[in-house]
Structures are given as C-alpha cells and as structure tokens.
PDB file of N, CA and C in Angstrom:
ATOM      1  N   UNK A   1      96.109 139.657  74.606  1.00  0.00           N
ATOM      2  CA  UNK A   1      96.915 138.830  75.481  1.00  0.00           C
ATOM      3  C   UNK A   1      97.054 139.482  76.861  1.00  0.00           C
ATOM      4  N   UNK A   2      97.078 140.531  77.087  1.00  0.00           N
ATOM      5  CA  UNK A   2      97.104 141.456  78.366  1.00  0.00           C
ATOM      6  C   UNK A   2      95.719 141.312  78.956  1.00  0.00           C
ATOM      7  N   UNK A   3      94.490 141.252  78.112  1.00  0.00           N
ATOM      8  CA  UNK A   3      93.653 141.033  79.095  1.00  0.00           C
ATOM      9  C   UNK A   3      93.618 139.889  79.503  1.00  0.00           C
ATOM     10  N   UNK A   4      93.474 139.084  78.596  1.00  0.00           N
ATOM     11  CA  UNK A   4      94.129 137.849  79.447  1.00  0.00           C
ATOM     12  C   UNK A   4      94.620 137.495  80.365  1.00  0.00           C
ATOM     13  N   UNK A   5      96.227 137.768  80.666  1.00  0.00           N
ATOM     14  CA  UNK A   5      96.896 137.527  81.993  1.00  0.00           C
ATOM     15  C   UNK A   5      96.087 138.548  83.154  1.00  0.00           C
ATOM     16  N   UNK A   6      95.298 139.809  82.589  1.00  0.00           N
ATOM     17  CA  UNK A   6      94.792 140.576  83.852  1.00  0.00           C
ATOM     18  C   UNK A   6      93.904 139.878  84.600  1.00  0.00           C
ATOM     19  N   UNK A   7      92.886 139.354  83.273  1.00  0.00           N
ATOM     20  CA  UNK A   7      91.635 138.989  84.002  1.00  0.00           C
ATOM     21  C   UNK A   7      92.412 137.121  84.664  1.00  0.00           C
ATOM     22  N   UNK A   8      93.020 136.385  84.468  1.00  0.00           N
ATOM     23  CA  UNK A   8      93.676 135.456  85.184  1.00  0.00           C
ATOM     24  C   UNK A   8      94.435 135.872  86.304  1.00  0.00           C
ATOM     25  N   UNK A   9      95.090 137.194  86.383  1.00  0.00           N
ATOM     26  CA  UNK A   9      95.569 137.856  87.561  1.00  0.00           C
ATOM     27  C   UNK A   9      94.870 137.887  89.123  1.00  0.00           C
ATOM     28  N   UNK A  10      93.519 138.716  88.180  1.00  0.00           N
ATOM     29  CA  UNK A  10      92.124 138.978  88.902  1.00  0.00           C
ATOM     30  C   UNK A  10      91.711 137.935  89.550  1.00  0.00           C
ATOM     31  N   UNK A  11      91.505 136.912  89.031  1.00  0.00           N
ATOM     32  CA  UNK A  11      90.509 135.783  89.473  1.00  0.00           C
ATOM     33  C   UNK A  11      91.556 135.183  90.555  1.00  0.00           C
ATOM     34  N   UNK A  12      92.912 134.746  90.289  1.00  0.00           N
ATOM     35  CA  UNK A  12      93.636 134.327  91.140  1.00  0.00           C
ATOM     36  C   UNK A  12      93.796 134.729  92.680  1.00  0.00           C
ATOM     37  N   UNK A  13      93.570 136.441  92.378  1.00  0.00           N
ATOM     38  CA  UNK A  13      93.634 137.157  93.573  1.00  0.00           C
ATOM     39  C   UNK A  13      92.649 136.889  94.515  1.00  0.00           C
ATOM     40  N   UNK A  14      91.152 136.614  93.582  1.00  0.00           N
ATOM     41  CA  UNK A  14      90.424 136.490  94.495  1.00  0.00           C
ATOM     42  C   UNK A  14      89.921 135.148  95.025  1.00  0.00           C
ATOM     43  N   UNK A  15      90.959 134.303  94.562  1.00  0.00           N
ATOM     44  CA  UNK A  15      91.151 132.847  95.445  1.00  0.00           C
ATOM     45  C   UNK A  15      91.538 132.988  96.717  1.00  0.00           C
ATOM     46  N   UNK A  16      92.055 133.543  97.046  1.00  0.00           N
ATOM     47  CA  UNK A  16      93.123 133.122  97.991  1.00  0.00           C
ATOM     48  C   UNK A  16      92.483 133.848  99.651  1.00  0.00           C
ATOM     49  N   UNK A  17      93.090 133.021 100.660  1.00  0.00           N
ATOM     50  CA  UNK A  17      92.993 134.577 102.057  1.00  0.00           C
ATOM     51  C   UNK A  17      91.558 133.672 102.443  1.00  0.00           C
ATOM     52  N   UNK A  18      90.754 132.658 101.912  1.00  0.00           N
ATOM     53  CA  UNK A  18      89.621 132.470 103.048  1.00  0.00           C
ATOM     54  C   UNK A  18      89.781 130.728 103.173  1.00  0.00           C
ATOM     55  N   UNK A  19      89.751 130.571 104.350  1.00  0.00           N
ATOM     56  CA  UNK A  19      89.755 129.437 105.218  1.00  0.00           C
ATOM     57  C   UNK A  19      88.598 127.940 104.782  1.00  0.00           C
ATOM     58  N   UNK A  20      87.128 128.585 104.756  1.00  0.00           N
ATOM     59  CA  UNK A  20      86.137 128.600 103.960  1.00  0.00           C
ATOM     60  C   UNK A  20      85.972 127.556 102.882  1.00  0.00           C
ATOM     61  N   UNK A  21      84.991 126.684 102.503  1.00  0.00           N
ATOM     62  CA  UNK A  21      84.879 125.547 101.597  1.00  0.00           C
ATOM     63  C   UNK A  21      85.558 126.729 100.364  1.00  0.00           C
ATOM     64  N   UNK A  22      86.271 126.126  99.467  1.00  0.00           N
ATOM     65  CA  UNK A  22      86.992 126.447  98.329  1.00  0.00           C
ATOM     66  C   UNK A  22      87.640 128.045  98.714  1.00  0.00           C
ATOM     67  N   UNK A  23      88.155 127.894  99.975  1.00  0.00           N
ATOM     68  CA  UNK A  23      89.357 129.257  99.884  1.00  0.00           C
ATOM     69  C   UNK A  23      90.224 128.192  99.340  1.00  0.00           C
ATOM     70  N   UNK A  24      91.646 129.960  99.704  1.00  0.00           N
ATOM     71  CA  UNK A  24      92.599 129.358  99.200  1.00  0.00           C
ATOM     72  C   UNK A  24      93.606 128.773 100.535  1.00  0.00           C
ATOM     73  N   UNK A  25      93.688 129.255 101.658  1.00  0.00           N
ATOM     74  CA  UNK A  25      94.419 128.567 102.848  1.00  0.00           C
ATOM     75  C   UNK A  25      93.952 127.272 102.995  1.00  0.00           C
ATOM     76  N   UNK A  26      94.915 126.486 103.814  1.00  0.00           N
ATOM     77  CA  UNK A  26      94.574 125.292 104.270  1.00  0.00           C
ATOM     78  C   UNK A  26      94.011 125.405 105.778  1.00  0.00           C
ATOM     79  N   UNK A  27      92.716 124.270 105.419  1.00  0.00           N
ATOM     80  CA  UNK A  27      91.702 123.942 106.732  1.00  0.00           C
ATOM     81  C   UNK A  27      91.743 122.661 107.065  1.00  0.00           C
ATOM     82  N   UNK A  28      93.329 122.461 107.438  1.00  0.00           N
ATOM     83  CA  UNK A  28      93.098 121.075 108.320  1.00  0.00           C
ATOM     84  C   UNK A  28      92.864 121.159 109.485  1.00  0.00           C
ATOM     85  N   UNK A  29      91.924 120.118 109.371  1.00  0.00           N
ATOM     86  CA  UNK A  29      90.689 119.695 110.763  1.00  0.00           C
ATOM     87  C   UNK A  29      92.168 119.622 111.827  1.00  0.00           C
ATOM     88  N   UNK A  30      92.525 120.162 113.106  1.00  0.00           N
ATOM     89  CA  UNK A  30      93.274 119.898 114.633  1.00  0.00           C
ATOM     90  C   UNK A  30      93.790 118.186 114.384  1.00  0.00           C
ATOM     91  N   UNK A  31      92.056 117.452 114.254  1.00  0.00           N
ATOM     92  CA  UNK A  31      92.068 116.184 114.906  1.00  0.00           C
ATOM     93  C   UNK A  31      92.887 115.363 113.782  1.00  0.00           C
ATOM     94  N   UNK A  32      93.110 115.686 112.611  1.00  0.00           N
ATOM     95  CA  UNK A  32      93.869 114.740 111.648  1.00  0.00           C
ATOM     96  C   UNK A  32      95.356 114.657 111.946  1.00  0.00           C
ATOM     97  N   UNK A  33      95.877 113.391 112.040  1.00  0.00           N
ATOM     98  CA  UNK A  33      96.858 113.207 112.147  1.00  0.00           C
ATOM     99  C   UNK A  33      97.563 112.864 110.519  1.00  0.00           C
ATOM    100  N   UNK A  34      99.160 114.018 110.332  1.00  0.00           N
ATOM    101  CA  UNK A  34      98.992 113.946 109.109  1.00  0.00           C
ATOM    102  C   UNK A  34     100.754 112.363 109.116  1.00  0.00           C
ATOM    103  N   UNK A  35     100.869 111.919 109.431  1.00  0.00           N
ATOM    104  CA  UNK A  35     101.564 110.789 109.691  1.00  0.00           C
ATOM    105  C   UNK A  35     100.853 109.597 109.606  1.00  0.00           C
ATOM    106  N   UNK A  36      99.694 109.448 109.651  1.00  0.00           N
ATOM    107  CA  UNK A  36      98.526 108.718 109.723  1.00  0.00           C
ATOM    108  C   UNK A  36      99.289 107.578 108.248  1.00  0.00           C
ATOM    109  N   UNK A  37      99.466 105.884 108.774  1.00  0.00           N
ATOM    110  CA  UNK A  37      99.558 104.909 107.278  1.00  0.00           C
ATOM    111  C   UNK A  37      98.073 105.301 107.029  1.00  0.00           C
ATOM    112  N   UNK A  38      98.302 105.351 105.306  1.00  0.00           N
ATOM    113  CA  UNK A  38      96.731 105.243 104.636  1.00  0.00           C
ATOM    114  C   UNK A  38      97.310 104.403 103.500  1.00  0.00           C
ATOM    115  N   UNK A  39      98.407 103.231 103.791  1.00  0.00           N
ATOM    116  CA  UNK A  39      98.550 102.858 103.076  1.00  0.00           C
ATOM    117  C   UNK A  39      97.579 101.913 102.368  1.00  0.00           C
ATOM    118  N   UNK A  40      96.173 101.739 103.417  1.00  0.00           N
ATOM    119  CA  UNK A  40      94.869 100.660 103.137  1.00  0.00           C
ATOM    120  C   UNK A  40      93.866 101.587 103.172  1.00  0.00           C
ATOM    121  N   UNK A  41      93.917 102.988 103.081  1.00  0.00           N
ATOM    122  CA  UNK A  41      92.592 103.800 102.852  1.00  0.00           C
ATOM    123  C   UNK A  41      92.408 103.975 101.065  1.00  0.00           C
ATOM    124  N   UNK A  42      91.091 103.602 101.139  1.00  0.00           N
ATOM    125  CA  UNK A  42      90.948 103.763  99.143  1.00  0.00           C
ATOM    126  C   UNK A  42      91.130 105.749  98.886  1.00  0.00           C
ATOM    127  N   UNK A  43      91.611 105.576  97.759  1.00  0.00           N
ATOM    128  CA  UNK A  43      91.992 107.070  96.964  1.00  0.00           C
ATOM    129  C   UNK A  43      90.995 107.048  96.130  1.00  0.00           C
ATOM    130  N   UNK A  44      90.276 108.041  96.298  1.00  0.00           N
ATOM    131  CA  UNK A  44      89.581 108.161  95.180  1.00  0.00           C
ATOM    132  C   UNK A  44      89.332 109.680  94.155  1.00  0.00           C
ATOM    133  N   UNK A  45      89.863 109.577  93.145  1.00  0.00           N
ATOM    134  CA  UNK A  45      89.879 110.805  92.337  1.00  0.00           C
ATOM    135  C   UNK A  45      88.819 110.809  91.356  1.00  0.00           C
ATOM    136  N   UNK A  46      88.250 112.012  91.117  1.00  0.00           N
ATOM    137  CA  UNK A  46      87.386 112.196  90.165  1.00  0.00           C
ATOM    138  C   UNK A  46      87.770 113.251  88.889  1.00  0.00           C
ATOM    139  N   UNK A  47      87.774 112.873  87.922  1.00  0.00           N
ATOM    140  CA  UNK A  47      87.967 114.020  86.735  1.00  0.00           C
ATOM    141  C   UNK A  47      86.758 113.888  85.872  1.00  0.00           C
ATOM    142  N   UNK A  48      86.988 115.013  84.620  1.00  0.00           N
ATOM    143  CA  UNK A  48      85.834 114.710  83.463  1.00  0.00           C
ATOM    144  C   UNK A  48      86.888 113.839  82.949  1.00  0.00           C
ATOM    145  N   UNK A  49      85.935 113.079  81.663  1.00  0.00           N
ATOM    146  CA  UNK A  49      86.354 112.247  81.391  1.00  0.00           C
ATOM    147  C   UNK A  49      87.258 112.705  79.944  1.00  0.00           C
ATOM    148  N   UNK A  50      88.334 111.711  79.646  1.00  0.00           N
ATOM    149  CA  UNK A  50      89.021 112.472  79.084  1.00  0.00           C
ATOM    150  C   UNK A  50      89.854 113.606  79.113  1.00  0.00           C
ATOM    151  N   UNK A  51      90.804 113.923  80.574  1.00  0.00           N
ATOM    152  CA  UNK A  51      91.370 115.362  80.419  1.00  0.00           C
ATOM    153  C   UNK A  51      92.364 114.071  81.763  1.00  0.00           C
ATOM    154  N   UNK A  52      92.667 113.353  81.617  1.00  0.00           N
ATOM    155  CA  UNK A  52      93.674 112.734  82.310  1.00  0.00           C
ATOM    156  C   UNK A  52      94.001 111.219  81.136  1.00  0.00           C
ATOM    157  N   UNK A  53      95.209 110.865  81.040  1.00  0.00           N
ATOM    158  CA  UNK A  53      95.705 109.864  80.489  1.00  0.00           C
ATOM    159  C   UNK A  53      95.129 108.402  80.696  1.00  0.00           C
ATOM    160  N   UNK A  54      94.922 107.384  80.120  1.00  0.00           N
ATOM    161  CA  UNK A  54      93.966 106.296  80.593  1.00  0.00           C
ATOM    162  C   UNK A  54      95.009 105.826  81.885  1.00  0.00           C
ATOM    163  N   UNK A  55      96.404 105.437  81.696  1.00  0.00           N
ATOM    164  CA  UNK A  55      97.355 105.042  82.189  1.00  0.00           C
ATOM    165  C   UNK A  55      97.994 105.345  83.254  1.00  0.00           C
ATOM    166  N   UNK A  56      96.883 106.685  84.094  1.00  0.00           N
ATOM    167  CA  UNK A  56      97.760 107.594  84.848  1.00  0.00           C
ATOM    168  C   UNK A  56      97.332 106.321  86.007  1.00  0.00           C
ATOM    169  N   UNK A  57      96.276 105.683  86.228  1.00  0.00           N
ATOM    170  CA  UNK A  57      95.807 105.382  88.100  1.00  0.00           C
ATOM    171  C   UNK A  57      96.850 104.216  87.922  1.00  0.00           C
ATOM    172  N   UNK A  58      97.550 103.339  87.141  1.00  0.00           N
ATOM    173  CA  UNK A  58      98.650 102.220  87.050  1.00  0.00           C
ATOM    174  C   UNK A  58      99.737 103.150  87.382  1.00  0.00           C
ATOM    175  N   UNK A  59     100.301 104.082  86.292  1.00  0.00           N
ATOM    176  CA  UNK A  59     101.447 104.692  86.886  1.00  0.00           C
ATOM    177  C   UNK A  59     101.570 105.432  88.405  1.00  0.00           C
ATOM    178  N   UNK A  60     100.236 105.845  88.892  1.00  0.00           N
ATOM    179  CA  UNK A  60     100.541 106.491  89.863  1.00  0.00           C
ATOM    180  C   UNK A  60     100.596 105.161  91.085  1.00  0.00           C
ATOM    181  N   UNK A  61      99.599 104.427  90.843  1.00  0.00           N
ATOM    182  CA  UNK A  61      99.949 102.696  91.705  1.00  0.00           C
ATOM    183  C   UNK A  61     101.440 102.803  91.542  1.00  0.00           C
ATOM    184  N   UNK A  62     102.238 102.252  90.554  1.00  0.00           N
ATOM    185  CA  UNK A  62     103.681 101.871  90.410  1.00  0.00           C
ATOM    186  C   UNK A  62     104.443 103.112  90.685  1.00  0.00           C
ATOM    187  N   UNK A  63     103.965 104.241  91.016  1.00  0.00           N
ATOM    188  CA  UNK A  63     104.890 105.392  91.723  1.00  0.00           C
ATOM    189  C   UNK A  63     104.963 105.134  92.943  1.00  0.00           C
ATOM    190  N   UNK A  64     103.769 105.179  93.331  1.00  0.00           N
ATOM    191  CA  UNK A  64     103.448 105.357  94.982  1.00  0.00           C
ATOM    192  C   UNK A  64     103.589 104.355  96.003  1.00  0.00           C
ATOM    193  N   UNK A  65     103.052 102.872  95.611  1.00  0.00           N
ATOM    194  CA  UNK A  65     102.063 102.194  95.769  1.00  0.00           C
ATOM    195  C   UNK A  65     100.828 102.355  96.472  1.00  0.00           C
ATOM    196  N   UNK A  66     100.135 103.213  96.192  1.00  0.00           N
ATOM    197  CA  UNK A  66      98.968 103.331  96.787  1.00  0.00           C
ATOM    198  C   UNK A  66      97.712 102.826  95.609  1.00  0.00           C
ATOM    199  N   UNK A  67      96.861 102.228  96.218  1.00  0.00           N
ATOM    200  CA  UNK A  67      95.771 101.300  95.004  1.00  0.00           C
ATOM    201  C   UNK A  67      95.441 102.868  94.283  1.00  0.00           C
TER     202      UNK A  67
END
C-alpha cells in the first residue's frame, strides 16, 4: 500500500509546473474571452465507453442547461 501512494505521489509530481500540451498549469489563449455566452456552442465530451452513467448528458442538460 505504501508503494502505492509513493509511486501515485511520483507521477502526480511530475504533472504539474509545464504550460505545454498536457502540463499541469493553465494555457489560456490572451484572446479568449472567459464571459463569452456559449450558451449555443455544442459541448462535446468524449469517454471510453462505459466508465460514465448512461444518464449523465440529460442530467447534466437539466443541471446546466447546456445541450
């Protein structure tokens, strides 16, 4: 169990600190405005299949309303 949390320690550490496609800081582009309605921009999420609830893209519609 200790190596465990080490080696999850490890890997975490070395997420983080680069700017870079898949660091860990945020790289928002200057030009995005984050106030921006997207209440008519499509969302689109991707998972494997099976590791999210069938029911989640309705509930998250009736949370949000976003399609």
């Amino acid at each position: 169990m200790a190596v465990a949390a080490a080696v999850l320690a490890l890997t975490l550490a070395a997420c983080g600190g680069d700017t870079g496609p898949g660091g860990g800081a945020s790289a928002v582009p200057a030009s995005l405005d984050v106030r921006a309605d997207v209440s008519r921009q499509p969302l689109t999420v991707s998972n494997w299949d099976g590791h999210m609830p069938e029911d989640l893209p309705a509930r998250f519609k009736a949370a949000t309303g976003v399609p």
